[in-house]
Protein backbone atom coordinates (compact mmCIF):
# COMPACT_ATOMS: atom_id res chain seq x y z
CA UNK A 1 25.14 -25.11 -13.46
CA UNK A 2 22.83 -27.68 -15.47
CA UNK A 3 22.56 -29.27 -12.00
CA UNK A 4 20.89 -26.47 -10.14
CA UNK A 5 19.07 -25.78 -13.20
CA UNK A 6 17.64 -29.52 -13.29
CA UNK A 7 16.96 -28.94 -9.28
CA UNK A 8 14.86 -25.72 -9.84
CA UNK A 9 13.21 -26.72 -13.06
CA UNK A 10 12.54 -30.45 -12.37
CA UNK A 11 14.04 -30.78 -16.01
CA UNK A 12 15.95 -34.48 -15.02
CA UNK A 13 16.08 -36.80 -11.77
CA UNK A 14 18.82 -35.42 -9.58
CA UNK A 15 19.68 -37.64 -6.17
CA UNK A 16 18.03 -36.55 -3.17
CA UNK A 17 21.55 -36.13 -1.74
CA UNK A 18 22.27 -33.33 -4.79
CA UNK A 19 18.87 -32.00 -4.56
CA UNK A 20 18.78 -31.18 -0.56
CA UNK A 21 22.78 -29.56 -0.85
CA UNK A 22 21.49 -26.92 -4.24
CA UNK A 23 18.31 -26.14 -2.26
CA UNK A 24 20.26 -25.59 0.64
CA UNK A 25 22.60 -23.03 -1.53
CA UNK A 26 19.58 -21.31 -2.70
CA UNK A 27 18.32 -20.55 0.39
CA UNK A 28 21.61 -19.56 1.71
CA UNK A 29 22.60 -17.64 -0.87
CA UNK A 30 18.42 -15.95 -1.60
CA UNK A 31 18.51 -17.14 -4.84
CA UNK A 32 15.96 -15.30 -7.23
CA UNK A 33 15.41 -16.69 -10.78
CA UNK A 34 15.98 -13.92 -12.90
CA UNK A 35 12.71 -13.47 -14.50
CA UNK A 36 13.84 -11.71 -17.45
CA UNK A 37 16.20 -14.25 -18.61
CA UNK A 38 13.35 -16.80 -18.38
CA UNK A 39 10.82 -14.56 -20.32
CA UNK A 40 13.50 -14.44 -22.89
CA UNK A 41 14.33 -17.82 -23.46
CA UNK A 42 10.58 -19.11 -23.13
CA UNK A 43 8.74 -16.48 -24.88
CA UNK A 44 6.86 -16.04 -21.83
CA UNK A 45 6.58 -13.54 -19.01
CA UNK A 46 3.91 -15.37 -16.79
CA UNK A 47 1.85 -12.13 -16.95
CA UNK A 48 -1.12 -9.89 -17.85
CA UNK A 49 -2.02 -5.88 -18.33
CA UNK A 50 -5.36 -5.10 -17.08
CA UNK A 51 -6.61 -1.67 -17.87
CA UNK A 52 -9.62 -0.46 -16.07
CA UNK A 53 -11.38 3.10 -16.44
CA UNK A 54 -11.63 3.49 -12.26
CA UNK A 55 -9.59 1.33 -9.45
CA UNK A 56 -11.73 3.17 -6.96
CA UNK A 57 -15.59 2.41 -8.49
CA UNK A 58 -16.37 -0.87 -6.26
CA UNK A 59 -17.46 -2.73 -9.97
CA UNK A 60 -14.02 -2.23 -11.57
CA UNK A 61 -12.10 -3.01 -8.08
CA UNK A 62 -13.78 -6.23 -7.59
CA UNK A 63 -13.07 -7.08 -10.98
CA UNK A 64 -9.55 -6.56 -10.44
CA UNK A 65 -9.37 -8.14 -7.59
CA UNK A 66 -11.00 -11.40 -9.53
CA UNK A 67 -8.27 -11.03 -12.13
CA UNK A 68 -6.10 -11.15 -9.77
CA UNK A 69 -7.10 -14.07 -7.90
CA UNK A 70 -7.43 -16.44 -10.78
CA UNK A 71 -4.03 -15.27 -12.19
CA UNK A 72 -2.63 -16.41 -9.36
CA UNK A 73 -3.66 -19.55 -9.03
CA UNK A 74 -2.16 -19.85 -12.59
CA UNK A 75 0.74 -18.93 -11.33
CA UNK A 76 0.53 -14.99 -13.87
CA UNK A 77 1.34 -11.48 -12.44
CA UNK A 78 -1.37 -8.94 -13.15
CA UNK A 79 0.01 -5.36 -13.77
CA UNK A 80 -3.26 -2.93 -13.40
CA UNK A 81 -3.39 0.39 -15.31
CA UNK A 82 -5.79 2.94 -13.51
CA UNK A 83 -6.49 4.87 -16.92
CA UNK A 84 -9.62 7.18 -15.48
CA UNK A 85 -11.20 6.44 -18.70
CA UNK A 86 -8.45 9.03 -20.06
CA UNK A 87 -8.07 7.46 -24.00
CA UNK A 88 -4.36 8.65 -24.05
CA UNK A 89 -3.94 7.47 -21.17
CA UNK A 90 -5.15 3.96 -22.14
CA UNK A 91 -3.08 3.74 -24.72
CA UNK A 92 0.25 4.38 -22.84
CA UNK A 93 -0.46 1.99 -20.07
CA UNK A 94 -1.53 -0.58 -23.14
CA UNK A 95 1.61 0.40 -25.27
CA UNK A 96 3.63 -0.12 -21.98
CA UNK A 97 2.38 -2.76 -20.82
CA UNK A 98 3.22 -4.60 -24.66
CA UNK A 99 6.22 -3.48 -24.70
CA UNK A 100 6.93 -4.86 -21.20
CA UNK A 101 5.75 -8.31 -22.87
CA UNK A 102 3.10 -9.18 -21.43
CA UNK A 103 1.12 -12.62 -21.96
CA UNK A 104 -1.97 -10.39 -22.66
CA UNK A 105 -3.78 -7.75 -22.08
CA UNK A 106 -7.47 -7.18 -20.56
CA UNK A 107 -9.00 -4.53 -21.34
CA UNK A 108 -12.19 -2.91 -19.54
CA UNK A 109 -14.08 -0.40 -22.09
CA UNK A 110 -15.59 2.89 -20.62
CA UNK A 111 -17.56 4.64 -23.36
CA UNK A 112 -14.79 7.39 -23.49
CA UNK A 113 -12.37 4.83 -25.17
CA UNK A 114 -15.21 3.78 -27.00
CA UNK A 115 -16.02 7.05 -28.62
CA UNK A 116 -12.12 8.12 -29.13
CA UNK A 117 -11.50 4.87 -31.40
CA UNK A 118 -9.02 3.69 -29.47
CA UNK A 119 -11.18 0.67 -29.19
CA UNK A 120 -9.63 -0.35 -32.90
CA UNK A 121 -6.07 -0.69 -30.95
CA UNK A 122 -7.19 -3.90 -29.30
């Protein structure tokens, strides 16, 4: 096990012999790193929350989409919470999304979470 584990975390030098026969299991076998069990032991979940008030208003969607795109090339997840500028609604997709673990948490204001005081959550 440490070998495969050196292999797919680049963690020690493994022979290129050893390295081509693991990466050959893996592929036979569609090997998935269990995420979880990674987020656990490194404190880290390799993603973000991002609640905006409207997915469908051409501003917020091309700020997702931004989000998105330099997440990735960070190599994060982005989980997006459409919270139609709902306050309570906010706050469950942010309480979720915390709970889930996530790296952080971006958070687009509309007025309505303004005014409610939610704003003193984040």
């Amino acid at each position: 096990m440490a070998t495969v584990t050196a292999v797919i975390n680049g963690s020690r030098p493994v022979s290129d012999e050893l390295r081509r026969r693991v990466e050959q299991a893996i592929a036979e076998l569609n090997y998935r790193p269990n995420l979880v069990a990674r987020a656990l032991y490194t404190r880290k979940t390799q993603s973000v929350g991002l609640l905006v008030p409207s997915i469908t208003n051409p501003f917020f969607a091309a700020v997702v989409k931004s989000a998105e795109e330099t997440a990735h090339e960070k190599g994060y997840a982005v989980f997006v919470g459409n919270t139609d500028g709902d306050p309570e609604k906010s706050r469950a997709y942010a309480d979720r999304m915390l709970a889930m673990g996530v790296d952080g948490l971006l958070v687009v204001l509309s007025w309505d979470i303004v005014e409610s005081g939610l704003i003193d959550m984040f």
